[in-house]
Protein backbone atom coordinates (compact mmCIF):
# COMPACT_ATOMS: atom_id res chain seq x y z
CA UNK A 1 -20.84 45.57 24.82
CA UNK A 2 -18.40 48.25 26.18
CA UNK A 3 -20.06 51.13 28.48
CA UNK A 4 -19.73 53.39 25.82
CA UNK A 5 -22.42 51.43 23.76
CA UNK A 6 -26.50 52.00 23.65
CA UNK A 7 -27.92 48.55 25.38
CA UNK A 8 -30.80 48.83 22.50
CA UNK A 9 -28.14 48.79 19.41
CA UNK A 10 -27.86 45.67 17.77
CA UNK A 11 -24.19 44.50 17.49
CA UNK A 12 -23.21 41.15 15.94
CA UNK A 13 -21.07 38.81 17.35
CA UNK A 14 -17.28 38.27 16.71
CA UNK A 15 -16.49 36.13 14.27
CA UNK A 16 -14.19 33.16 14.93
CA UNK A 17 -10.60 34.30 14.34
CA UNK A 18 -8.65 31.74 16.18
CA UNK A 19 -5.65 30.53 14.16
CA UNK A 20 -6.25 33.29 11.20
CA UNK A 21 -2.46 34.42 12.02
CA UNK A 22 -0.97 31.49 13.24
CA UNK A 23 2.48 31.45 13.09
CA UNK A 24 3.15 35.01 12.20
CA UNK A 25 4.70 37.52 13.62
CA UNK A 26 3.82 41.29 13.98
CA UNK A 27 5.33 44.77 14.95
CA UNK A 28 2.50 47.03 15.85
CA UNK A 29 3.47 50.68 17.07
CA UNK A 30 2.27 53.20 19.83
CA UNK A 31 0.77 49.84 21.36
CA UNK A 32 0.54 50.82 24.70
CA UNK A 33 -3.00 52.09 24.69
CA UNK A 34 -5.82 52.73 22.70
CA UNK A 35 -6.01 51.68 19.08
CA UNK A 36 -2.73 50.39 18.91
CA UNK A 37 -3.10 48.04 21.86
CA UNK A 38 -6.74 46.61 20.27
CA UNK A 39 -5.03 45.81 17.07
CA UNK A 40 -1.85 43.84 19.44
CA UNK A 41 -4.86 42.13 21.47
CA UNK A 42 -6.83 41.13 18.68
CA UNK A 43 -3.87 39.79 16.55
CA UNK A 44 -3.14 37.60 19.44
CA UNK A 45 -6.09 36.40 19.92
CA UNK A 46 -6.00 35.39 15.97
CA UNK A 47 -2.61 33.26 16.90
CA UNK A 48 0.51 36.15 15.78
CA UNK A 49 3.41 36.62 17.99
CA UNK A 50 2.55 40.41 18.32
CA UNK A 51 5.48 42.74 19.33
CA UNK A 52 4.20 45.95 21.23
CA UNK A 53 6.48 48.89 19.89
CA UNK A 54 6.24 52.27 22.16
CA UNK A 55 8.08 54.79 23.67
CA UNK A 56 6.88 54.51 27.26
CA UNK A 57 7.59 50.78 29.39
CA UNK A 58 5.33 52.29 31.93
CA UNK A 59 2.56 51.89 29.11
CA UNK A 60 3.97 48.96 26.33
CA UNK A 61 4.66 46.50 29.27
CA UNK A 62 1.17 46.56 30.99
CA UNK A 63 -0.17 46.03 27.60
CA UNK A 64 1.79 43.40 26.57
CA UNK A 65 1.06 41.78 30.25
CA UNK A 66 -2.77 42.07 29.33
CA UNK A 67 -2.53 40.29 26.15
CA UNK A 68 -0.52 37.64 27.75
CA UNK A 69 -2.86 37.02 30.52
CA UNK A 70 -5.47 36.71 27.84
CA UNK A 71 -3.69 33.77 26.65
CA UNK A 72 -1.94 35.61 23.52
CA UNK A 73 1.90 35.99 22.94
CA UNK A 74 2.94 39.36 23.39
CA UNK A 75 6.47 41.50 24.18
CA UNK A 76 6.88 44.56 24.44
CA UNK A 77 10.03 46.84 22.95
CA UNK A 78 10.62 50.02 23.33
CA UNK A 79 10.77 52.33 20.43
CA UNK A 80 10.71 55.57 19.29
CA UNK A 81 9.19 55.63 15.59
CA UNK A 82 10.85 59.22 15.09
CA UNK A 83 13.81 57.52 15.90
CA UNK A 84 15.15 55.59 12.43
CA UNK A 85 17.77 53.30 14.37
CA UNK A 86 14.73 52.69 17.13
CA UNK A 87 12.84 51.01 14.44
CA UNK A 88 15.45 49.33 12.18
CA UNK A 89 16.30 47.40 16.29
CA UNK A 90 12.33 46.78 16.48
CA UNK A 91 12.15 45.29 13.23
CA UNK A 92 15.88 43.43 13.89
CA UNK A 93 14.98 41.97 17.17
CA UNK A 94 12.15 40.50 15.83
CA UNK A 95 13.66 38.82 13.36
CA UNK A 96 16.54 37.07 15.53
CA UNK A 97 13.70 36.01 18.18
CA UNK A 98 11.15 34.92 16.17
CA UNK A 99 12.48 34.34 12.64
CA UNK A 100 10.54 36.35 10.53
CA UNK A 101 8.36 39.73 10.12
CA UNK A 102 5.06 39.10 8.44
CA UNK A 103 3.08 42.38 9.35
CA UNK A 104 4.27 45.92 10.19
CA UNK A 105 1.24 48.22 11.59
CA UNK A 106 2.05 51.70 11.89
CA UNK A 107 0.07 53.17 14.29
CA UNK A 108 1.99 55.79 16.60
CA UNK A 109 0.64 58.95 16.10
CA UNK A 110 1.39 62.65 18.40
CA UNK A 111 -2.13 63.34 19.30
CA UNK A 112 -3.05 66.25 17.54
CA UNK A 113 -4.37 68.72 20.14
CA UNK A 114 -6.89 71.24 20.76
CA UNK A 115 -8.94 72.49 17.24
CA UNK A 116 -6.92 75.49 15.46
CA UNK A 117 -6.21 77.01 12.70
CA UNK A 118 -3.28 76.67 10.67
CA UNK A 119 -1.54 79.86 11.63
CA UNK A 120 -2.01 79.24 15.01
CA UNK A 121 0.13 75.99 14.88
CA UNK A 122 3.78 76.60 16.14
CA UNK A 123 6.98 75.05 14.54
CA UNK A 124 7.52 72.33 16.97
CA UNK A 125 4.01 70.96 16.70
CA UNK A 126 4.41 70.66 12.95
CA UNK A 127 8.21 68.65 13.53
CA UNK A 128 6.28 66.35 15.98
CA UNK A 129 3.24 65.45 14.18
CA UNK A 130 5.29 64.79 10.90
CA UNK A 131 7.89 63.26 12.44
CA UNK A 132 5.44 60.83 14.12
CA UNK A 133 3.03 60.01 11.50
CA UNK A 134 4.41 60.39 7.84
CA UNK A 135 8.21 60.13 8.41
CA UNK A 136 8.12 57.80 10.44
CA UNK A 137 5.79 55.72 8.26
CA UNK A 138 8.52 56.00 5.65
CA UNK A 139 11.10 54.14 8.21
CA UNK A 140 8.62 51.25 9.21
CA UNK A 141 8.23 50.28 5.56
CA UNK A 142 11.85 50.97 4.86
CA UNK A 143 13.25 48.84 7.41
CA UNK A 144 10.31 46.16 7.19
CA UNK A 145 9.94 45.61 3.44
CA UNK A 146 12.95 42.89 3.39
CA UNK A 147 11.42 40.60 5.79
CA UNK A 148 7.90 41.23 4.63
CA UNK A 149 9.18 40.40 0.84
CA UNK A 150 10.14 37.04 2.70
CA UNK A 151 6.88 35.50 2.67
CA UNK A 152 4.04 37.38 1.43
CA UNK A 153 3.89 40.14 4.10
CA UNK A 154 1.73 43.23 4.60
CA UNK A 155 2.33 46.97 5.98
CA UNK A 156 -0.88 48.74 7.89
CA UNK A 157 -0.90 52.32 8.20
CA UNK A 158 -3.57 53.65 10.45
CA UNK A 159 -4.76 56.73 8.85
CA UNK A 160 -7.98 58.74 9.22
CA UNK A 161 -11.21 59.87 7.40
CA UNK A 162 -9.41 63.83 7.52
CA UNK A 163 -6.36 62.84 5.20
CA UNK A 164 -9.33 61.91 2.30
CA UNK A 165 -11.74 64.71 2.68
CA UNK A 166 -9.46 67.30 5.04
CA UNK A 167 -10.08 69.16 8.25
CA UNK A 168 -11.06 72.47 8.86
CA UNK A 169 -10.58 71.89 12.56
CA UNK A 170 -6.92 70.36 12.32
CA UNK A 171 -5.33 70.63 8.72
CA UNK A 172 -1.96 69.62 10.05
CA UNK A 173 -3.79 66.28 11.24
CA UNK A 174 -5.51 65.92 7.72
CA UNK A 175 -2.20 67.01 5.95
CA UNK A 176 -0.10 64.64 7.83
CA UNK A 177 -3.10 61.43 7.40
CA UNK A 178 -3.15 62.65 3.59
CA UNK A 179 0.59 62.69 3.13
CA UNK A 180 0.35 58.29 4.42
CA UNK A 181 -2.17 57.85 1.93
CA UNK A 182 0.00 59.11 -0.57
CA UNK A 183 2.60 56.71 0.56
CA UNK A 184 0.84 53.75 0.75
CA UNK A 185 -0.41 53.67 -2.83
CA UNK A 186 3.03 54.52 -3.80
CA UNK A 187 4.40 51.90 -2.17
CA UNK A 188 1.27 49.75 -3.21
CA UNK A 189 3.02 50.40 -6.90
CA UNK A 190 6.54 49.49 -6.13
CA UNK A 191 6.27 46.33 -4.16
CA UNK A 192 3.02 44.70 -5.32
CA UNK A 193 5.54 43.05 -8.11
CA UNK A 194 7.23 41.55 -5.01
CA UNK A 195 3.46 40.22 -3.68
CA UNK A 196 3.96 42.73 -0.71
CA UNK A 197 0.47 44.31 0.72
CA UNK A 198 0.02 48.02 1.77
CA UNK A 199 -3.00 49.30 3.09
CA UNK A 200 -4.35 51.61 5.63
CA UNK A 201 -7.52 51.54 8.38
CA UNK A 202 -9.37 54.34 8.98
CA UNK A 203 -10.55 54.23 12.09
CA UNK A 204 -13.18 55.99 14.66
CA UNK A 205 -12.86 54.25 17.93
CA UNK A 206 -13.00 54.60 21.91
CA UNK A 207 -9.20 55.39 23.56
CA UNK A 208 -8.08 56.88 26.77
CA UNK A 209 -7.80 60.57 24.86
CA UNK A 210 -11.89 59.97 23.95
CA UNK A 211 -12.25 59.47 27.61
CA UNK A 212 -10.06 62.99 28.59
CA UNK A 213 -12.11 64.43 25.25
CA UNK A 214 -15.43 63.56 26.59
CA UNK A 215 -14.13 64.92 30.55
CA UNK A 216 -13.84 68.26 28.60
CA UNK A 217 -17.28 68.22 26.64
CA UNK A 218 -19.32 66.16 27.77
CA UNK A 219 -21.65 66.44 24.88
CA UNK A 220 -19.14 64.66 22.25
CA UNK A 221 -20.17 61.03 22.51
CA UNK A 222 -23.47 61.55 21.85
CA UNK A 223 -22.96 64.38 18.86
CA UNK A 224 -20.24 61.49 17.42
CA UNK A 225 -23.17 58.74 17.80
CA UNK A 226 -25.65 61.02 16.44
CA UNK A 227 -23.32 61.53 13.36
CA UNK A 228 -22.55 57.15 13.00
CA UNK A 229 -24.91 55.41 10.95
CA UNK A 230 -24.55 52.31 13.66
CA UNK A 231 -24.94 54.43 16.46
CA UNK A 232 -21.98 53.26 18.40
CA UNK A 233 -18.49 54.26 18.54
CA UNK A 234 -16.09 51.56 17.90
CA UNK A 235 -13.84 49.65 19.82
CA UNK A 236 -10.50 49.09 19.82
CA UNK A 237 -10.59 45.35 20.49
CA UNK A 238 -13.58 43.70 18.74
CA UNK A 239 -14.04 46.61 15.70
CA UNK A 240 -10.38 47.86 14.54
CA UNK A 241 -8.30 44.73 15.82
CA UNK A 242 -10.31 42.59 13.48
CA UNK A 243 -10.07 44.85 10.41
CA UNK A 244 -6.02 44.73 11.10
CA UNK A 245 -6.27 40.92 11.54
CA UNK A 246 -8.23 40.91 8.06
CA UNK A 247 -5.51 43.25 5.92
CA UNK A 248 -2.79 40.73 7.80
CA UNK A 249 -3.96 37.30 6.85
CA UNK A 250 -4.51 35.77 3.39
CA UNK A 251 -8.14 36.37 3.47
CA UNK A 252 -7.06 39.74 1.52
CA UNK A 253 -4.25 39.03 -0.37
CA UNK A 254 -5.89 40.42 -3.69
CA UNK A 255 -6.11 43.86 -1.49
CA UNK A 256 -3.60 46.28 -1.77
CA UNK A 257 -3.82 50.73 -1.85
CA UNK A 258 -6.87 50.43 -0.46
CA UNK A 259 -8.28 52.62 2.89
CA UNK A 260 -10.75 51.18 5.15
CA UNK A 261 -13.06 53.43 6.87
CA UNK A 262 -13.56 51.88 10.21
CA UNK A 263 -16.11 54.01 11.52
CA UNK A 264 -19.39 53.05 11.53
CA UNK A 265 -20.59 54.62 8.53
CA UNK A 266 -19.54 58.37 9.57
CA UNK A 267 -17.85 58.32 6.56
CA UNK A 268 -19.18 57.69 3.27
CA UNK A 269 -16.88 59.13 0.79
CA UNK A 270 -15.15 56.26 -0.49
């Protein structure tokens, strides 16, 4: 149970996952840290080859190093996902090392700042947060969707609760979240025929920019807990990694345009 957890909130235990992924291989973007790096670890741990896709080495290659101590194969390669030739290498190099691409997850997101309203958002936010999320979505499925076609592959946006209901707080964030919903059930359309998956996890979970969050108001974790039906705020690791080892095995391969809200119960909507 992670220090961010009530002692007096029942949690279940993991369920077995060893071997769910064996012999696949995964690209999983802005991996260095928080989200990103729980859904690397926990694919690992489920047997994938997991390749760590970020911008930074200073952050990719000390996650990749954690993973591997933990017994799971791991690289790291650095990529820009703004960047269309950064990604079209990821996806490349995977292929000539390990032979095949089963699951893209596109997680690399620009964070999205400090609540404001739309006016108050300059130019160069807007390029950054597009560029980042939904374009950049568009060139992991565009240069992954050959390989995935391959052998029954899956795509894995990460998305969030604010691009289904909106956000008065940050309605560039719940524009841009929106915008990869939109995609993936497009794409849903177009390459179910070709038994590709596409589906997205919407997640609530503990990261290093909760931590600098919480610094700031140190009221947050317990408003957020107050506002979760199970009490707790996810983790990266044990709660999202799992969900992501779920949408890239077999177990759902009758699943496809779907978004999971990995929350714990804040959101109800769907």
């Amino acid at each position: 149970m992670s220090e961010h957890e009530m002692n007096d909130i029942p949690t279940p235990p993991l369920p077995p996952v060893d071997g769910l992924l064996s012999g696949r291989v995964a690209i999983v973007t802005g991996a260095g840290q928080g989200v990103g790096e729980g859904i690397a670890a926990s694919m690992a741990r489920a047997g994938a080859t997991v390749l760590l896709a970020a911008r930074r080495a200073e952050t990719g290659e000390p996650a990749a190093e954690r993973i591997r101590a933990a017994g799971g194969n791991a690289e790291f390669v650095r990529c820009d996902v703004t960047v269309p030739a950064d990604v079209e290498a990821a996806v490349a190099g995977a292929v000539e090392r390990h032979g095949r691409l089963d699951t893209m997850v596109h997680n690399a997101v620009s964070p999205p700042g400090a609540p404001r309203a739309i006016q108050d958002i300059d130019d160069e936010t807007i390029d950054l947060q597009i560029a980042t999320s939904t374009t950049a979505s568009f060139y992991c499925a565009r240069a992954a969707f050959p390989h995935l076609r391959a052998d029954y592959g899956s795509l894995i946006l990460l998305t969030s609760p604010a691009g289904i209901e909106g956000s008065g707080n940050l309605p560039l964030y719940g524009t841009i979240k929106g915008a990869q919903r939109g995609l993936l059930k497009s794409l849903a359309l177009e390459w179910g025929p070709a038994g590709v998956r596409v589906n997205a996890i919407a997640p609530v979970a503990w990261t290093p920019a909760m931590d600098v969050a919480t610094e700031a108001n140190p009221t947050l974790e317990a408003r957020l807990r107050a506002r979760t039906p199970l009490q707790r705020i996810g983790d990266p690791t044990d709660d999202i990694g799992p969900v992501a080892v779920f949408l890239a095995s077999p177990l759902s391969r009758h699943m496809t345009g779907q978004t999971l809200a990995v929350d714990g119960g804040r959101y109800l909507g769907l």
